[in-house]
C-alpha atoms as a PDB file:
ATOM      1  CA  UNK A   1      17.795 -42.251 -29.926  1.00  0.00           C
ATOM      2  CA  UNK A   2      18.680 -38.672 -27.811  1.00  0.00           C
ATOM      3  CA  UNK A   3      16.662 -38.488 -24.582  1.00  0.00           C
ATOM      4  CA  UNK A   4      13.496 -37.084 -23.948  1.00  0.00           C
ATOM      5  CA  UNK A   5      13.669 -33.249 -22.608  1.00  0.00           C
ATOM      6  CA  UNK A   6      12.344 -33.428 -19.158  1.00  0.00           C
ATOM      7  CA  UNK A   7       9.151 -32.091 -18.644  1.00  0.00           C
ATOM      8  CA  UNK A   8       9.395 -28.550 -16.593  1.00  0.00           C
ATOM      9  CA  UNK A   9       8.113 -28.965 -13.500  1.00  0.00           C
ATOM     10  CA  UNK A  10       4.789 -26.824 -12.379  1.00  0.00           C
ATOM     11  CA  UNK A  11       5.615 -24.738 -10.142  1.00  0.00           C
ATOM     12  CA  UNK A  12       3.538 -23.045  -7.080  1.00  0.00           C
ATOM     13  CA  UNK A  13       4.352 -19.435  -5.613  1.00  0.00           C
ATOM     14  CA  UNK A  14       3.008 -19.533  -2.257  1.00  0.00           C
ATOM     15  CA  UNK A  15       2.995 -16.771   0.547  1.00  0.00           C
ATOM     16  CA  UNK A  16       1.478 -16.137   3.897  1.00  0.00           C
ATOM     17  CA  UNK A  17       0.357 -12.715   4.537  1.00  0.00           C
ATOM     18  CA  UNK A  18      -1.259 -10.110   7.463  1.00  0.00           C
ATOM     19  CA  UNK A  19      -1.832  -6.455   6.749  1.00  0.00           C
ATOM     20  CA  UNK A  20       0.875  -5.710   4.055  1.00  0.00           C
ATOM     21  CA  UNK A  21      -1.088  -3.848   1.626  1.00  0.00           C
ATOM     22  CA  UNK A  22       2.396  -1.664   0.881  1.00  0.00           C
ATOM     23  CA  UNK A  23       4.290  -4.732   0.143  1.00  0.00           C
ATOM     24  CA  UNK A  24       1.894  -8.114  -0.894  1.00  0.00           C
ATOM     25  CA  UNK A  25       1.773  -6.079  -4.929  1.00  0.00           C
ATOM     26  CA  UNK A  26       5.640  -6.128  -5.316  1.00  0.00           C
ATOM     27  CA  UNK A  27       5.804  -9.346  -3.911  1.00  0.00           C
ATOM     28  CA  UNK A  28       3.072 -11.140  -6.029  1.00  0.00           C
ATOM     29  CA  UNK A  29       4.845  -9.453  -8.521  1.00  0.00           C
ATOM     30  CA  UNK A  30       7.768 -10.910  -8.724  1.00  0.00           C
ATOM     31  CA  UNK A  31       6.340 -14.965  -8.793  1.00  0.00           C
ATOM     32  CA  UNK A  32       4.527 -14.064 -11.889  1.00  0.00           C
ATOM     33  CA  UNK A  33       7.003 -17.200 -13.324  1.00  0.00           C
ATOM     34  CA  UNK A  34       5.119 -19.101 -11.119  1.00  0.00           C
ATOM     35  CA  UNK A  35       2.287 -21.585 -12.476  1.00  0.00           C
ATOM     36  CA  UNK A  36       0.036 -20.031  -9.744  1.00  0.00           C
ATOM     37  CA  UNK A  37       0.419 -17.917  -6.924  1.00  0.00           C
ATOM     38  CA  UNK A  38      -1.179 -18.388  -3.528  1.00  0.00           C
ATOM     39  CA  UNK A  39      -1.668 -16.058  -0.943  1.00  0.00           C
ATOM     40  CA  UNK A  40      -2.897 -17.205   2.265  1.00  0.00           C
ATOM     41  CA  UNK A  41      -3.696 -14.682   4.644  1.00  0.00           C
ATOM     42  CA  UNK A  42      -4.901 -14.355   7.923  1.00  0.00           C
ATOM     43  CA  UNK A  43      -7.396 -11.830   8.105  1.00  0.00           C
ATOM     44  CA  UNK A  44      -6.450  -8.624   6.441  1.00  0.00           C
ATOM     45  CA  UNK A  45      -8.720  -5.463   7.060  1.00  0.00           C
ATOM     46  CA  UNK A  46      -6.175  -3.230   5.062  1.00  0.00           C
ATOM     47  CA  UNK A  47      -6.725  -4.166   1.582  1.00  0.00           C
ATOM     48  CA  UNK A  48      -4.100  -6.897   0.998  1.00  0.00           C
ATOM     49  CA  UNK A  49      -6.586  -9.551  -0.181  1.00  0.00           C
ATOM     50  CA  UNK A  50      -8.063  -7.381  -2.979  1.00  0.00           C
ATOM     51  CA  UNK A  51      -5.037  -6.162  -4.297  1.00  0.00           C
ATOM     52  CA  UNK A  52      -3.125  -9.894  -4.095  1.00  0.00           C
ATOM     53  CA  UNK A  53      -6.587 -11.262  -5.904  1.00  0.00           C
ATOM     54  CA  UNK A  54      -6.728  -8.662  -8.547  1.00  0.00           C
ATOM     55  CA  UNK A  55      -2.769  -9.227  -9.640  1.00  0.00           C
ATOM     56  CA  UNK A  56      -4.045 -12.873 -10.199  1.00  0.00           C
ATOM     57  CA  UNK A  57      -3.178 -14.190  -7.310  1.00  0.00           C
ATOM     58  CA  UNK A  58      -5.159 -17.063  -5.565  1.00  0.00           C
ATOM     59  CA  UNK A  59      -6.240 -15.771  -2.256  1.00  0.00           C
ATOM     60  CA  UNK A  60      -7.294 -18.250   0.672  1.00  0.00           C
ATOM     61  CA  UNK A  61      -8.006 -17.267   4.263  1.00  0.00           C
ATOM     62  CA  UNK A  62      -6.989 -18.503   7.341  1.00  0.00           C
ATOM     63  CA  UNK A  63      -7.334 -17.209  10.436  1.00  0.00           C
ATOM     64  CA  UNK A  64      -7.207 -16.866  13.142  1.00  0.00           C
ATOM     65  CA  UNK A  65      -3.745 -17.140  12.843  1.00  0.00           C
ATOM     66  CA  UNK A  66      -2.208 -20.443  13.921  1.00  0.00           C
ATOM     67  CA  UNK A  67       1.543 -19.627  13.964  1.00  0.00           C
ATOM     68  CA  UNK A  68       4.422 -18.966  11.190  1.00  0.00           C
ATOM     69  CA  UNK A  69       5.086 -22.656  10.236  1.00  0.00           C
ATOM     70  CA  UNK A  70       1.757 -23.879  10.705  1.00  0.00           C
ATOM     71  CA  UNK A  71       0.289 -20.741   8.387  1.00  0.00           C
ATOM     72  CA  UNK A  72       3.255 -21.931   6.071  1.00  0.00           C
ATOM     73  CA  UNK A  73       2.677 -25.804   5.674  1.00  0.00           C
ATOM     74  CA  UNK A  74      -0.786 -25.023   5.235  1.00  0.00           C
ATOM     75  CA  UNK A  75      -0.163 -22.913   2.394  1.00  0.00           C
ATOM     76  CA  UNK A  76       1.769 -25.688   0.668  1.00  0.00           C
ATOM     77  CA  UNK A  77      -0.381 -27.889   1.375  1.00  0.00           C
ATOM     78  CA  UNK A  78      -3.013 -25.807  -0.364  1.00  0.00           C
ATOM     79  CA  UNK A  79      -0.830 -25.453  -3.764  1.00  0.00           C
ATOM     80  CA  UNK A  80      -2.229 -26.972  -6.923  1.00  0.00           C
ATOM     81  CA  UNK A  81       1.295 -27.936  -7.627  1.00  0.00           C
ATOM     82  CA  UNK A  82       3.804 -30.448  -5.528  1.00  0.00           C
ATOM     83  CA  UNK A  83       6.728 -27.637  -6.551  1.00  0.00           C
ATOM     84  CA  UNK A  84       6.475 -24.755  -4.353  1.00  0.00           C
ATOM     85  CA  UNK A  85       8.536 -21.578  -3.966  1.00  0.00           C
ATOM     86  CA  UNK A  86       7.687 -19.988  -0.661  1.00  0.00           C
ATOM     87  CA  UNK A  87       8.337 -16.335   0.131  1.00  0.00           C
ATOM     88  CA  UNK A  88       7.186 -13.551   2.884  1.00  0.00           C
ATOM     89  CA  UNK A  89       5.001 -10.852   2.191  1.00  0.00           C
ATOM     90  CA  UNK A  90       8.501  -8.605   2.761  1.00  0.00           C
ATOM     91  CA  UNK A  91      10.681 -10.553  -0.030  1.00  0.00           C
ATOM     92  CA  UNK A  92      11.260 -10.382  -3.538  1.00  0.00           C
ATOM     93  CA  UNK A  93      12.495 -12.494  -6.475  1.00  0.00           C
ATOM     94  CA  UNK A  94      15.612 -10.617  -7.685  1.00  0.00           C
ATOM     95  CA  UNK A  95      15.592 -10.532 -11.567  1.00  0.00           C
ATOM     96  CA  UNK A  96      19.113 -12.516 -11.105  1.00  0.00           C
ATOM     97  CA  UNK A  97      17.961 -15.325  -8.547  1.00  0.00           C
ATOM     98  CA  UNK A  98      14.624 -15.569 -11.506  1.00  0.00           C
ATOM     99  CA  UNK A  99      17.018 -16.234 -14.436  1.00  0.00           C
ATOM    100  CA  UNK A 100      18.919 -19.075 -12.656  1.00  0.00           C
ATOM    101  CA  UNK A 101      15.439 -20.388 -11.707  1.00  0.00           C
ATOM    102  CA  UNK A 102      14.018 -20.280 -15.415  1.00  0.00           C
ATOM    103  CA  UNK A 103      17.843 -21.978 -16.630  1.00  0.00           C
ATOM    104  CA  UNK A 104      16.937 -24.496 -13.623  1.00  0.00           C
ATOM    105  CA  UNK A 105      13.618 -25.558 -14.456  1.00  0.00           C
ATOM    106  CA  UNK A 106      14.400 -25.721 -18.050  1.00  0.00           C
ATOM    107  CA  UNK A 107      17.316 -28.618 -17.425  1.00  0.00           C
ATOM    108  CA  UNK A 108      14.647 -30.187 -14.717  1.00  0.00           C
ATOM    109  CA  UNK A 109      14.931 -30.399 -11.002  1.00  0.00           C
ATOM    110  CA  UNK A 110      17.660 -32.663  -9.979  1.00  0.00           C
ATOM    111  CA  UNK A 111      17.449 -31.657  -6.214  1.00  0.00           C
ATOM    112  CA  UNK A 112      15.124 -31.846  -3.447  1.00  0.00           C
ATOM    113  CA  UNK A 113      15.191 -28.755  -2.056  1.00  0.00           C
ATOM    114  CA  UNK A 114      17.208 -25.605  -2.771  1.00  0.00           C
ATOM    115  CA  UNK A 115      18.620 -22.581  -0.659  1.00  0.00           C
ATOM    116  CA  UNK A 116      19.143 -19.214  -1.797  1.00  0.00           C
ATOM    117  CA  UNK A 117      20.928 -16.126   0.128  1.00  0.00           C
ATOM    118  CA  UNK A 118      19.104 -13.050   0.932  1.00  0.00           C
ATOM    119  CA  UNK A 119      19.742  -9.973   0.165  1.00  0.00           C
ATOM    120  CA  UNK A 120      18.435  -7.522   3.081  1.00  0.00           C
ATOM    121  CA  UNK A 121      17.462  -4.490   3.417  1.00  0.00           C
ATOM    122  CA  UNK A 122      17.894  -2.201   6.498  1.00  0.00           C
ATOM    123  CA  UNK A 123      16.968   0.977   7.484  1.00  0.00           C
ATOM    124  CA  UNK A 124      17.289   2.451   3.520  1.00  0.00           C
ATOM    125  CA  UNK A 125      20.813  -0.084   2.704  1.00  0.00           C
ATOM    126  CA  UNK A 126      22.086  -3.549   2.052  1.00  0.00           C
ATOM    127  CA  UNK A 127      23.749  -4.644   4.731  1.00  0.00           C
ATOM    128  CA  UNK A 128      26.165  -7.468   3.274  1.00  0.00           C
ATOM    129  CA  UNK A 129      27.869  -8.668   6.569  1.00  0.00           C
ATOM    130  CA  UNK A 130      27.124  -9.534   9.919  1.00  0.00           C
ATOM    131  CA  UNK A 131      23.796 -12.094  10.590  1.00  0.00           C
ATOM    132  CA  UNK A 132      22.281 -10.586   7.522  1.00  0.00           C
ATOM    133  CA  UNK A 133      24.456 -12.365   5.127  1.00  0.00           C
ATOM    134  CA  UNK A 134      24.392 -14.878   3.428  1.00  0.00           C
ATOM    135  CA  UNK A 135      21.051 -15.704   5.653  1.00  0.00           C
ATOM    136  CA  UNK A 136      20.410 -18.960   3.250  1.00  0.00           C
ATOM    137  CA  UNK A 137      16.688 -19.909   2.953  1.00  0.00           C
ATOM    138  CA  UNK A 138      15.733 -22.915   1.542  1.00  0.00           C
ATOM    139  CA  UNK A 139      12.280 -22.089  -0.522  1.00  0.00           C
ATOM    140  CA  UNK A 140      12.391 -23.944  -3.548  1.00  0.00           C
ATOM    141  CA  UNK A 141      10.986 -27.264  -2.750  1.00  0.00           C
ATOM    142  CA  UNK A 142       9.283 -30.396  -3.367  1.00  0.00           C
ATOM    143  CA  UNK A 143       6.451 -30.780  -0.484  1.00  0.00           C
ATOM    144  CA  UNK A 144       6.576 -34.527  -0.856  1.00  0.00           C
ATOM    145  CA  UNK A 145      10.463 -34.509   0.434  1.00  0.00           C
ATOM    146  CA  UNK A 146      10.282 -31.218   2.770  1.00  0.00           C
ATOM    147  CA  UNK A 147       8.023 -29.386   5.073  1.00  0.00           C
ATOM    148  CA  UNK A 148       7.647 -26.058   6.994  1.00  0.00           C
ATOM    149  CA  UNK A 149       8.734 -26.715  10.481  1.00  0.00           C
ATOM    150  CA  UNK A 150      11.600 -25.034  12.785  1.00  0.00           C
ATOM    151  CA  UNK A 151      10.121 -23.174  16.395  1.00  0.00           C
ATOM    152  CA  UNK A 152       7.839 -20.291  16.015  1.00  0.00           C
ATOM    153  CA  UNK A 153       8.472 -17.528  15.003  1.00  0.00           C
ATOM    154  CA  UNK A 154      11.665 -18.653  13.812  1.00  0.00           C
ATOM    155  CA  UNK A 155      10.154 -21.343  10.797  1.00  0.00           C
ATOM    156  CA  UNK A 156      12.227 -23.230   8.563  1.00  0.00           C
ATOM    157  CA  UNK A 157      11.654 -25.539   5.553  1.00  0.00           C
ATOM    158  CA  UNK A 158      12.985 -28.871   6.959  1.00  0.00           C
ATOM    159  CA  UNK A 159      13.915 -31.642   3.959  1.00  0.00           C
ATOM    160  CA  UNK A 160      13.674 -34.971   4.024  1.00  0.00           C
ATOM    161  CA  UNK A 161      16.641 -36.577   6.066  1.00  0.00           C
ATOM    162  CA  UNK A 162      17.425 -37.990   2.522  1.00  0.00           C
ATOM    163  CA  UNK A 163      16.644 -35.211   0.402  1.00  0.00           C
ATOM    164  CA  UNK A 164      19.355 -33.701  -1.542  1.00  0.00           C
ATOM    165  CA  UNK A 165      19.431 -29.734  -1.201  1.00  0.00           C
ATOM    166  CA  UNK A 166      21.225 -27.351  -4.054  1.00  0.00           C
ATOM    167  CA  UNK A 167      22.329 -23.850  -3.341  1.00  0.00           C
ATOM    168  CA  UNK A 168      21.309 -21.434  -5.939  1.00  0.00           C
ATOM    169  CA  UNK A 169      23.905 -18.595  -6.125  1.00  0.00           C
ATOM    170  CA  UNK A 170      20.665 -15.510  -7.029  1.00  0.00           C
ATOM    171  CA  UNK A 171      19.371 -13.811  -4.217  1.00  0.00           C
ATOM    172  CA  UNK A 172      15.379 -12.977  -2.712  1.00  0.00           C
ATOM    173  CA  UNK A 173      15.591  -9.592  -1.713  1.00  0.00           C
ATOM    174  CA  UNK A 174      13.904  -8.709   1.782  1.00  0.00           C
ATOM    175  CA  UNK A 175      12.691  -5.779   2.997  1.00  0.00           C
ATOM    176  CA  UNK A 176      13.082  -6.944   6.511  1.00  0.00           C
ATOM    177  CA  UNK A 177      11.704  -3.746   8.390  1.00  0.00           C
ATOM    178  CA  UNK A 178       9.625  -0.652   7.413  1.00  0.00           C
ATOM    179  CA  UNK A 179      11.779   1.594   9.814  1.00  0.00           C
ATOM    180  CA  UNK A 180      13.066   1.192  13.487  1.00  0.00           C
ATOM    181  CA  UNK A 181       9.458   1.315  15.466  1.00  0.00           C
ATOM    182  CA  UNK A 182       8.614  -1.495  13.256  1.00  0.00           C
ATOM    183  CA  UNK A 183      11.810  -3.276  14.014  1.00  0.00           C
ATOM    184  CA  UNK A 184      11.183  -3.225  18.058  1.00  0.00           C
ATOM    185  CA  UNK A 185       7.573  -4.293  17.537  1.00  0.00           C
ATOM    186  CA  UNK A 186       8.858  -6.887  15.614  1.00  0.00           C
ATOM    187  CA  UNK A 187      10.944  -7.874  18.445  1.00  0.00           C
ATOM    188  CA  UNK A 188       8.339  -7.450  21.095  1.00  0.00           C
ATOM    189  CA  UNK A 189       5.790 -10.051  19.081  1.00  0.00           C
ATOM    190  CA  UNK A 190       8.441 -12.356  17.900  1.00  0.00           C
ATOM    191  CA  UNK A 191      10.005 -12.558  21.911  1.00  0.00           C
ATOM    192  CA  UNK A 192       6.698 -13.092  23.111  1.00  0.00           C
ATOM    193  CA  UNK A 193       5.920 -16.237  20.689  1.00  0.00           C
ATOM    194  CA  UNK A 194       9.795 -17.712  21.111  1.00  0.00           C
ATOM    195  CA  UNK A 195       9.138 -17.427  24.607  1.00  0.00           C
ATOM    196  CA  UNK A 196       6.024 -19.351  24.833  1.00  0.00           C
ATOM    197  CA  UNK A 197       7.160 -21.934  22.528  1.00  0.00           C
ATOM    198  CA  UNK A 198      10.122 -22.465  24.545  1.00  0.00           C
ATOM    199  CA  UNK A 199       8.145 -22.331  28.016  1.00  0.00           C
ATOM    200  CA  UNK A 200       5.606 -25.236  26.320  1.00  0.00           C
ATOM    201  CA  UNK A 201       8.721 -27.313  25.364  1.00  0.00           C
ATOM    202  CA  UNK A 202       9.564 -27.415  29.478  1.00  0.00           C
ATOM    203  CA  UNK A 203      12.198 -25.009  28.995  1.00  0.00           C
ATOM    204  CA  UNK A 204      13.524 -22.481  32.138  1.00  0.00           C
ATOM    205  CA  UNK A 205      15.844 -19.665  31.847  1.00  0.00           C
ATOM    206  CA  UNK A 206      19.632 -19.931  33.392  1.00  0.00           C
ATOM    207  CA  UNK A 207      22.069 -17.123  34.156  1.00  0.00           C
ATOM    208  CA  UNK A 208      23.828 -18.041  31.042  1.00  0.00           C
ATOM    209  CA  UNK A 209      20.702 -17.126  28.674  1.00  0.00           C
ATOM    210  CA  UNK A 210      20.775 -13.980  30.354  1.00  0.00           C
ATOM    211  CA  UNK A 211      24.521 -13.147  30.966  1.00  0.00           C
ATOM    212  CA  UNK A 212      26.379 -15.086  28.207  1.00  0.00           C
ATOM    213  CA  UNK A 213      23.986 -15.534  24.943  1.00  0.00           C
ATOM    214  CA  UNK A 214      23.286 -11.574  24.259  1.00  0.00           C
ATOM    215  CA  UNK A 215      27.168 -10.253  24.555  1.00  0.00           C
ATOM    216  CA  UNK A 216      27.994 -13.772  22.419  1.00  0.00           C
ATOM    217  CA  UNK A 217      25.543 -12.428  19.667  1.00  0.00           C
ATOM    218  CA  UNK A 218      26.411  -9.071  19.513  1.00  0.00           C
ATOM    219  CA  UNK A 219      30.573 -10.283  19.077  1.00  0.00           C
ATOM    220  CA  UNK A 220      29.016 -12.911  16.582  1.00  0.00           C
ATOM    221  CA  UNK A 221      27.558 -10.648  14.433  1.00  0.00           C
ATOM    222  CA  UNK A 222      29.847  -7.429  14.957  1.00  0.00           C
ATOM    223  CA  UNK A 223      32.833  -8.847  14.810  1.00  0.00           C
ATOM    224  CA  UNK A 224      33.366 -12.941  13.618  1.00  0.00           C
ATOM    225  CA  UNK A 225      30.676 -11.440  10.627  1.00  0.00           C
ATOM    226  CA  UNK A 226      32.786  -8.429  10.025  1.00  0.00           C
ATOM    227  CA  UNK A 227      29.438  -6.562  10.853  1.00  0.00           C
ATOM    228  CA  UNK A 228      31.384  -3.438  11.204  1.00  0.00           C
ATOM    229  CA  UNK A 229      31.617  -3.037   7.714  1.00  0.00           C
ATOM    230  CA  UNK A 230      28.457  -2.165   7.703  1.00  0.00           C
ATOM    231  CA  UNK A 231      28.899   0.940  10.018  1.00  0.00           C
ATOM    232  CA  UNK A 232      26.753   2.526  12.305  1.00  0.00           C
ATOM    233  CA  UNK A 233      23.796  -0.248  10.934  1.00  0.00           C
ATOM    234  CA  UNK A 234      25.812  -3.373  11.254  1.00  0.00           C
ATOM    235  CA  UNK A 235      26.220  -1.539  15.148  1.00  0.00           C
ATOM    236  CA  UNK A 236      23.198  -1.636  15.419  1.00  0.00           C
ATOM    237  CA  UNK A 237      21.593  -4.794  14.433  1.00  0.00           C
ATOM    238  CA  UNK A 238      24.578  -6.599  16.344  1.00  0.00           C
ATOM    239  CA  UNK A 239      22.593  -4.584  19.495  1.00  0.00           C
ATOM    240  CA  UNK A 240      19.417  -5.658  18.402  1.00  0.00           C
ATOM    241  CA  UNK A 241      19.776  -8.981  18.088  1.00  0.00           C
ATOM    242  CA  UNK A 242      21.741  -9.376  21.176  1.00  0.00           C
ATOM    243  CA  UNK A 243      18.713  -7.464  22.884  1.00  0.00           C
ATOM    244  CA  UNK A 244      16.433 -10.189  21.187  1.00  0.00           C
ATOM    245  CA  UNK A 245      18.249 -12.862  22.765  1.00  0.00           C
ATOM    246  CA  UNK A 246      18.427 -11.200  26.012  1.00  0.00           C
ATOM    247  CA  UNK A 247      14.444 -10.380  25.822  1.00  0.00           C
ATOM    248  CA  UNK A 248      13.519 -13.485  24.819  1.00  0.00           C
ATOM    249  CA  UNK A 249      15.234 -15.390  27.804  1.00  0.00           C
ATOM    250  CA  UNK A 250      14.203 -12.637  30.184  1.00  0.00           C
ATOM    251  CA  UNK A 251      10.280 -13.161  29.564  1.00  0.00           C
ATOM    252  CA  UNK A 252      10.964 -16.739  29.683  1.00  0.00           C
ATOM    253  CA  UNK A 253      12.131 -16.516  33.072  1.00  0.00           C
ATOM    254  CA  UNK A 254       8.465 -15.433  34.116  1.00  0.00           C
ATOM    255  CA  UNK A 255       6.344 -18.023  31.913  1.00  0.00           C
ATOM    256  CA  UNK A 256       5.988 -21.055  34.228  1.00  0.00           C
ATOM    257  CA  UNK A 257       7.077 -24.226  31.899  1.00  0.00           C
ATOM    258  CA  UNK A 258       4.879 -26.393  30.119  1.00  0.00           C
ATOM    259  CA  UNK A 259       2.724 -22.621  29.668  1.00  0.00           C
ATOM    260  CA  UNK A 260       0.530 -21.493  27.028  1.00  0.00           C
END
């Protein structure tokens, strides 16, 4: 006697959103393989509910709220199924990265976990070098062997310390920033919340954060990354990120540890 096909696995779309009523259709969108899709959001006054809701999406609310990874686990934790894909309200399931995960599910999940490059977007291009490539993401994932964890706002999906984790070759295609104002407020929240995390965790700033770190990004991404390729944008988000760095450090240096 052959074996028995094994049973495809249910699967669970789940994303966190906050005022992306331009971007929460395309996204929904594109996890209509999913079993279900869940939206959890955390307080929305622009429309984002109703139009996640009336694509079919499940819509929960949760708010105020309580930080990326924390929003996160508790949206996998409120999934019907133990198989969850997790994406932002700024990503997309290519149509490439979707075939390899219909082959996938057909043959059963072998792994764990799996990772997945993404594609991103900036300022009206891909940019394929520099820190914005391959930028691997594990979001395909059994919640009984991983979890949502990683310092705020910088979450990550953490497996199991025995969990085996596949890389999928298709990309999720991110829209990372509507234009450059959204990129430095982006910056100016997301420094704000590293630098409290890192003042809670007892954490002080030191001449190298401040001196060293920055210039050691921007040569990271410019040049080790190739980000020149990219021309005057793979300039510029070597700057910004060594900015980031150099922000983040720099508030830290007025938070008094063990601070809010």
């Amino acid at each position: 006697m052959g074996h028995p096909e094994p049973a495809r696995p249910k699967l669970s779309g789940c994303v966190i959103s906050f005022r992306e009523a331009d971007r929460i259709a395309d996204c929904v969108r594109s996890l209509d393989f999913c079993d279900e899709v869940l939206v959890v959001d955390s307080g929305s006054d622009d429309g984002t509910r109703e139009l996640a809701a009336e694509l079919g999406a499940r819509v929960v609310v949760n708010a105020p709220f309580p930080g990326h990874r924390e929003q996160k686990q508790f949206a996998i934790e409120q999934a019907a199924n133990d198989w969850v894909f997790c994406l932002d309200a700024d990503e997309r399931v290519t149509p490439e990265l979707r075939a390899e995960l219909d082959a996938l599910r057909e043959r059963g999940l072998q792994a764990d976990a799996y990772e997945m490059p993404r594609r991103n977007h900036y300022l009206g291009r891909i940019v394929r070098r520099g820190l914005y490539w391959p930028d691997r993401k594990i979001r395909l994932f059994d919640r009984r062997r991983a979890r949502w964890g990683g310092t705020n706002p910088h979450d990550r999906v953490e497996p199991a310390q025995d969990a085996v984790v596949q890389r999928l070759r298709g990309p999720i295609e991110h829209l990372s920033y509507r234009d450059f104002r959204h990129h430095l407020r982006t910056i100016d929240s997301f420094t704000a919340i590293a630098a409290a995390a890192l003042a809670r965790a007892g954490r002080r700033t030191n001449p190298f954060d401040l001196l060293v770190r920055p210039p050691a990004v921007f040569c990271k991404s410019l040049l080790l990354k190739r980000g020149f390729l990219d021309g005057w944008r793979g300039l510029l988000i070597a700057a910004m990120a060594a900015y980031t760095d150099w922000k983040k450090y720099w508030r830290l240096l007025w938070l008094p540890r063990g601070s809010a």
